[in-house]
N, C-alpha and C. Protein backbone atom coordinates (compact mmCIF):
# COMPACT_ATOMS: atom_id res chain seq x y z
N UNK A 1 -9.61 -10.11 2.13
CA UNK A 1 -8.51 -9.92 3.01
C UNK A 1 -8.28 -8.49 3.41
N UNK A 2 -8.05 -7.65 2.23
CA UNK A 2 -7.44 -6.45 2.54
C UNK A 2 -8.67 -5.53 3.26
N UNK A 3 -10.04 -5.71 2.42
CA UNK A 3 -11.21 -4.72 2.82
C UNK A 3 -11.45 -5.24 4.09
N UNK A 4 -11.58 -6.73 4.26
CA UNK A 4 -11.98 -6.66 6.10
C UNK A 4 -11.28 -6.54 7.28
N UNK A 5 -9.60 -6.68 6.87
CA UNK A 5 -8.61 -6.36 7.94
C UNK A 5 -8.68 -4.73 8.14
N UNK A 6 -8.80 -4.02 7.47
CA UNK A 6 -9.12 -2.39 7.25
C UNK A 6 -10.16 -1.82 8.03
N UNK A 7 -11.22 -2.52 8.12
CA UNK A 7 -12.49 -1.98 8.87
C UNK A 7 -12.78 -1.34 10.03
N UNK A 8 -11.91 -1.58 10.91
CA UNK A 8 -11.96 -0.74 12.24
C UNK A 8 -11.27 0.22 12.07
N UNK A 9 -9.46 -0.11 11.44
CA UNK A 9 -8.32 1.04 11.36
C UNK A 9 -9.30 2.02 10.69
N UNK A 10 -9.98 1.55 9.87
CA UNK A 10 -10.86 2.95 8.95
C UNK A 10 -11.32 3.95 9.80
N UNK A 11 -12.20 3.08 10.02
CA UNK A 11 -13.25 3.75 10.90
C UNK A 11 -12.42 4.46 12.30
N UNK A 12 -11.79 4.32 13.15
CA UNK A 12 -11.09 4.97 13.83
C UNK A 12 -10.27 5.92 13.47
N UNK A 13 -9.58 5.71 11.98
CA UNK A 13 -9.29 6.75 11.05
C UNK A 13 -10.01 8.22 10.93
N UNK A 14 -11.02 7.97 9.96
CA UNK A 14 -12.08 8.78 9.93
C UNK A 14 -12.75 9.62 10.72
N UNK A 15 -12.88 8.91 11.89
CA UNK A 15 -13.15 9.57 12.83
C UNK A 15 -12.03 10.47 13.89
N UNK A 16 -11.07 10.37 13.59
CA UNK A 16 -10.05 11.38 14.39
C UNK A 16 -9.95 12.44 14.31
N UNK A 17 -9.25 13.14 14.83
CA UNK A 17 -9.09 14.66 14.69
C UNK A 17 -8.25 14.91 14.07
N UNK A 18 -7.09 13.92 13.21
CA UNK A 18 -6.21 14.25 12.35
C UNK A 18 -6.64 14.12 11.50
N UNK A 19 -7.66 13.49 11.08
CA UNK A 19 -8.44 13.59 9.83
C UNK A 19 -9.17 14.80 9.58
N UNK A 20 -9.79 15.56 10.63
CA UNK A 20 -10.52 16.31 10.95
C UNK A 20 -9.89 17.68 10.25
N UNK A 21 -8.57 17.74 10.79
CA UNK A 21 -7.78 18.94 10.81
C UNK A 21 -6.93 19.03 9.10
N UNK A 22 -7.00 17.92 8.66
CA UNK A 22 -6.32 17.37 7.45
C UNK A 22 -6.99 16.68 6.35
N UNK A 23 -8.66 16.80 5.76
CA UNK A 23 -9.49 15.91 5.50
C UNK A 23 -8.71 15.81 4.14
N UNK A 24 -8.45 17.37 3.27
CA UNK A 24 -7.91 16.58 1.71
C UNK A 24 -7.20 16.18 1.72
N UNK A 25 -6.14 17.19 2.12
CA UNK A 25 -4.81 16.10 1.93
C UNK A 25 -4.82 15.02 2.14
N UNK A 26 -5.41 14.33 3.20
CA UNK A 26 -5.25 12.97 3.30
C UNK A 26 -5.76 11.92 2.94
N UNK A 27 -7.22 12.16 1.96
CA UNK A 27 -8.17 11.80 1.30
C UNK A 27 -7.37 11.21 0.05
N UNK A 28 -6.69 12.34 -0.66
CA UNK A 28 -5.53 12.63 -1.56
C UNK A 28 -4.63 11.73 -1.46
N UNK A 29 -4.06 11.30 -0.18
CA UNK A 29 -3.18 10.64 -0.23
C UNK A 29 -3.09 9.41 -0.07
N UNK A 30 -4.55 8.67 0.31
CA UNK A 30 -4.74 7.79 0.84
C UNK A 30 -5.45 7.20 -1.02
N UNK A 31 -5.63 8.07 -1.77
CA UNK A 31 -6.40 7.24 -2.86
C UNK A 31 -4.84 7.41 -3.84
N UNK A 32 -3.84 8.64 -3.90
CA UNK A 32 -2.76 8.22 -4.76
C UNK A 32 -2.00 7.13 -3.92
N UNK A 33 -1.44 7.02 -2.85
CA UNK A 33 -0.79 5.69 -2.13
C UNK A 33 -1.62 4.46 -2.86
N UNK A 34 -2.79 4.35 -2.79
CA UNK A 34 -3.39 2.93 -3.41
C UNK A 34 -3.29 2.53 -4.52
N UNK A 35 -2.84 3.50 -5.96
CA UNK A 35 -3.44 3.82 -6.78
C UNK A 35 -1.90 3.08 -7.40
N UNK A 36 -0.77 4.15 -6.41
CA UNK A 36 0.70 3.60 -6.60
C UNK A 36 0.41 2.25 -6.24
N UNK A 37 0.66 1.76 -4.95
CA UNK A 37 1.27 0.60 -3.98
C UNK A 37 0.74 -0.87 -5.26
N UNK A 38 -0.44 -0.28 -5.63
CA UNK A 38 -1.36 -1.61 -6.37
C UNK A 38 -0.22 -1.62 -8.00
N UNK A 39 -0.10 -0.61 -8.25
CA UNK A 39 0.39 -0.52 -9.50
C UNK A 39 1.61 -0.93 -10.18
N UNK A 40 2.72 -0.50 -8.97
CA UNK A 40 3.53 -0.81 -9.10
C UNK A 40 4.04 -2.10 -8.14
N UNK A 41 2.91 -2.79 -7.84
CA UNK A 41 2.81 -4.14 -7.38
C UNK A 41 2.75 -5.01 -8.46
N UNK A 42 1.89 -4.88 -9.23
CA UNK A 42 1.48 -5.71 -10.09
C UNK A 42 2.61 -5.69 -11.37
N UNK A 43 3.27 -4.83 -11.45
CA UNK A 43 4.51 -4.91 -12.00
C UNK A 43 5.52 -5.56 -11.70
N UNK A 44 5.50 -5.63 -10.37
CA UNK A 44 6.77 -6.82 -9.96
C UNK A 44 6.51 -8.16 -10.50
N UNK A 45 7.93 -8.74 -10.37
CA UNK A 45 7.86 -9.71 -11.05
C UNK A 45 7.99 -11.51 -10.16
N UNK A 46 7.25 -11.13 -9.00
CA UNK A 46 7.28 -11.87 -8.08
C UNK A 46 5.73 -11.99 -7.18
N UNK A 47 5.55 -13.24 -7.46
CA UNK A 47 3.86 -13.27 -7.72
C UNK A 47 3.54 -12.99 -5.69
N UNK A 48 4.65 -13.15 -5.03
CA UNK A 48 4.43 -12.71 -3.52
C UNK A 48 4.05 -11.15 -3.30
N UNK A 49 4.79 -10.25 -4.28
CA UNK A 49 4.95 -8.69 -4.13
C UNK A 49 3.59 -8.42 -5.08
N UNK A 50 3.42 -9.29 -5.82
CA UNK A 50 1.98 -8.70 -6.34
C UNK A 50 0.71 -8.95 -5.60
N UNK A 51 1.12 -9.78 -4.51
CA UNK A 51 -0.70 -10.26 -3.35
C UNK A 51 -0.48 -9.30 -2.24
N UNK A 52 1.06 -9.14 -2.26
CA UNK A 52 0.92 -8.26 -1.19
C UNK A 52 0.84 -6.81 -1.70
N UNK A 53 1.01 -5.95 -2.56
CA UNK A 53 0.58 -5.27 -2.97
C UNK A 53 -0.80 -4.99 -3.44
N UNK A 54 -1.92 -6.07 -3.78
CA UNK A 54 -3.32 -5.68 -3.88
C UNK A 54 -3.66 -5.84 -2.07
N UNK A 55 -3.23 -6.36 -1.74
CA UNK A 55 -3.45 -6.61 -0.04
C UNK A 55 -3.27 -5.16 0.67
N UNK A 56 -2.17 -4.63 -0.10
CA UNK A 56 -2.12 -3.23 0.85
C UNK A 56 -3.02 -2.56 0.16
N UNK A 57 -3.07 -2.29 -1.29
CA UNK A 57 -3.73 -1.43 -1.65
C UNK A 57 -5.42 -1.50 -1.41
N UNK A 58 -5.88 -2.86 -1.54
CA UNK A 58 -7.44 -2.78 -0.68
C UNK A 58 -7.35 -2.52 0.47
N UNK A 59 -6.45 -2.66 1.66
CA UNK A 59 -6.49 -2.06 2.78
C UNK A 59 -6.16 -0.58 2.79
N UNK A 60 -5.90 0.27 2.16
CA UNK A 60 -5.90 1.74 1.96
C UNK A 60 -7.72 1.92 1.05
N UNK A 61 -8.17 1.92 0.42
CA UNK A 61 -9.20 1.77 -0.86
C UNK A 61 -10.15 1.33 0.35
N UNK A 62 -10.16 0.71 1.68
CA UNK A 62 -11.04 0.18 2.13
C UNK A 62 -11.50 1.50 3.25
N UNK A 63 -10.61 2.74 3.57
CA UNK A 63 -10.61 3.74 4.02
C UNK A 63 -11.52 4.71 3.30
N UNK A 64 -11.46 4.57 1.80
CA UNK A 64 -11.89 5.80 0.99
C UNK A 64 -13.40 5.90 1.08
N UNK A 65 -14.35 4.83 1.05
CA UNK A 65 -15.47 5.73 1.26
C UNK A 65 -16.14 6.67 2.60
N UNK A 66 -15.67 6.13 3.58
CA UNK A 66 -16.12 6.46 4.67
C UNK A 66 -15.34 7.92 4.86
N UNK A 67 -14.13 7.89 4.43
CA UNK A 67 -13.52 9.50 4.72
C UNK A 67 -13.74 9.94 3.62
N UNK A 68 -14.52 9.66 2.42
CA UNK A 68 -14.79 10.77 1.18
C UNK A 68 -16.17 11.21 1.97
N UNK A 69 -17.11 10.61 2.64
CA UNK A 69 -18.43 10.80 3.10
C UNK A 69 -18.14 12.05 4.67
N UNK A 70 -17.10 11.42 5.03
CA UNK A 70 -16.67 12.41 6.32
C UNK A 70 -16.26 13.59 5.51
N UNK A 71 -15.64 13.51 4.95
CA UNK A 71 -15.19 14.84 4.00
C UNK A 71 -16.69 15.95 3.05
N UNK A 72 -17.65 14.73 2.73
CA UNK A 72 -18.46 15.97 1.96
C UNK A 72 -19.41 16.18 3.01
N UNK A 73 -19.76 15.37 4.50
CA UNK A 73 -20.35 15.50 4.75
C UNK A 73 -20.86 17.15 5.24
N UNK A 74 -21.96 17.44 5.30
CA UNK A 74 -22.24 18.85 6.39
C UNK A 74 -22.53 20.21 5.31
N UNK A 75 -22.28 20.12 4.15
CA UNK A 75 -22.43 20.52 2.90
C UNK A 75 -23.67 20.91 2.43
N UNK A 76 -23.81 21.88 1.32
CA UNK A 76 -25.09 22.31 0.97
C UNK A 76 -25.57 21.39 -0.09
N UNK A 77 -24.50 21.05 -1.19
CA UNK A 77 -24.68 19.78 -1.81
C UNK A 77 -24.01 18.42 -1.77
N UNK A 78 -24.13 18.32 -0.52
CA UNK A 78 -23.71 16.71 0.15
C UNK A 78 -24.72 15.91 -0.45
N UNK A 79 -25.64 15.83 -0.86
CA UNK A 79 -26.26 14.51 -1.39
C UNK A 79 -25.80 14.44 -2.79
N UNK A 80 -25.89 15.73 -3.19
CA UNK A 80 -25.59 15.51 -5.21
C UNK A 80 -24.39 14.78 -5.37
N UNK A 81 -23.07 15.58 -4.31
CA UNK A 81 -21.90 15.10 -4.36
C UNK A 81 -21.67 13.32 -4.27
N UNK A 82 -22.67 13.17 -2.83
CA UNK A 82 -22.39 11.76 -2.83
C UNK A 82 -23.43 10.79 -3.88
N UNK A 83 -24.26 10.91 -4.58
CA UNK A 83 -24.47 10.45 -5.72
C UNK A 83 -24.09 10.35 -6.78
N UNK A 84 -23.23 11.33 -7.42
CA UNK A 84 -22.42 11.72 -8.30
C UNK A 84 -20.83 10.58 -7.60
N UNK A 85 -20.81 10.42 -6.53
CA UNK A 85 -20.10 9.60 -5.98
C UNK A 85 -20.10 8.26 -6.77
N UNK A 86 -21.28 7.94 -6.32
CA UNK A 86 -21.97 6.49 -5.96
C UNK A 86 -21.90 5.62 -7.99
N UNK A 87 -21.87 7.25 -8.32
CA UNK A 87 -21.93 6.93 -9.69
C UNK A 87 -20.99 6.58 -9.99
N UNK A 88 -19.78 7.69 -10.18
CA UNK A 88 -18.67 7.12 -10.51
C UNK A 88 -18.03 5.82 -10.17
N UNK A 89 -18.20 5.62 -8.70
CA UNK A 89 -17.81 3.99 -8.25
C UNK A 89 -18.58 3.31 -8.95
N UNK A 90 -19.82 2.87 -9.75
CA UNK A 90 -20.31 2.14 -9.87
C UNK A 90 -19.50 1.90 -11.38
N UNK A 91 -19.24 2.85 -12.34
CA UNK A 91 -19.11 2.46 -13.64
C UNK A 91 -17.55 3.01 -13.65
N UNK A 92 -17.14 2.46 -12.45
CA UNK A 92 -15.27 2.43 -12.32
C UNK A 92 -15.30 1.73 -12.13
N UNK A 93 -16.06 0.47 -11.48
CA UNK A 93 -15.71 -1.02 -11.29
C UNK A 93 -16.26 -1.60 -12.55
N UNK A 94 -17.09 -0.86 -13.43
CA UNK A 94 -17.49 -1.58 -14.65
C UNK A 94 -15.96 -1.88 -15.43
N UNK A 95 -15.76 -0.50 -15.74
CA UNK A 95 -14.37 -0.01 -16.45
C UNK A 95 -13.69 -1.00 -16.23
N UNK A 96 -13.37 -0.96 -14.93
CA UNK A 96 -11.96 -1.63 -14.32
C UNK A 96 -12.34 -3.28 -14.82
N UNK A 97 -13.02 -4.02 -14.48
CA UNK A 97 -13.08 -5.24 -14.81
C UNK A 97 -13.48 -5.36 -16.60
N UNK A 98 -13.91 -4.59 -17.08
CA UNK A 98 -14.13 -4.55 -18.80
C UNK A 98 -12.47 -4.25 -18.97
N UNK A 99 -11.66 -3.42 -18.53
CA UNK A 99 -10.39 -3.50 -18.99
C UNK A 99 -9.70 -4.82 -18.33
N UNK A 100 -10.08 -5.39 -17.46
CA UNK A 100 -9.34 -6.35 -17.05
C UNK A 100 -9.63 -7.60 -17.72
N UNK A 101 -10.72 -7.71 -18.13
CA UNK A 101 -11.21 -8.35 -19.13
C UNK A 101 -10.21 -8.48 -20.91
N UNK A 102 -10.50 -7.64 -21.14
CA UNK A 102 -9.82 -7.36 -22.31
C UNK A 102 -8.12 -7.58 -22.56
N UNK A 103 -7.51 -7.13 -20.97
CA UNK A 103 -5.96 -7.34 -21.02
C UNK A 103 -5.91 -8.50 -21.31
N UNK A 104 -6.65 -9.91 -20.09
CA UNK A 104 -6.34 -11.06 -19.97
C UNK A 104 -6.45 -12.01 -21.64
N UNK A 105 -7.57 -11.43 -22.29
CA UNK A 105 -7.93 -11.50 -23.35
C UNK A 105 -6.96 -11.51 -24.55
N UNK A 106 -6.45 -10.46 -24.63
CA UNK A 106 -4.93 -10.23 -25.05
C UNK A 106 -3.54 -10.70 -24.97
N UNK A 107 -3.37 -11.74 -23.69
CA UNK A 107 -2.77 -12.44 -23.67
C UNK A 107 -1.88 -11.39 -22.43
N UNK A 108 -2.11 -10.51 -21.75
CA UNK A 108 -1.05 -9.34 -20.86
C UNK A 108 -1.01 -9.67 -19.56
């Protein structure tokens, strides 16, 4: 839902000149907004505010790679960076589902 309704806004995102003129900060703000919106979604206690809260927050999260790549792009170590990238995403979705694993496990 959230990653494919996102896909154009991204990309037209990314590519602007307000991004251009503003790449961290908004890089910044676009991964703490997700980081919140999801978090303190899933805390509510109303199973509507928690779909719509992963709903927003994959539609923000669905922005981040393409403007972390606009951001390192043009760089002397733009490839290390974006491998060192590629890494971290890979064994943050490990994390994330091994802890999600374990909560449900727990009974949380």
């Amino acid at each position: 839902g959230g990653f494919a309704a996102a896909k154009l806004p991204a990309a037209h995102f990314a590519s602007s000149r307000l991004f251009f003129r503003h790449r961290r900060t908004l890089l910044l703000s676009l991964i703490t907004s997700s980081m919140l919106i999801e978090g303190a979604g899933l805390a509510a206690p109303h199973p509507a505010a928690k779909v719509g809260a992963v709903f927003a927050s994959a539609f923000l999260s669905s922005f981040l790679w393409g403007c972390m790549l606009t951001y390192l792009e043009g760089r002397v170590t733009t490839e290390r960076h974006v491998a060192l990238a590629t890494l971290c995403l890979i064994y943050a979705g490990n994390a994330s589902r091994g802890a999600g694993s374990a909560f449900l496990s727990a009974g949380v």
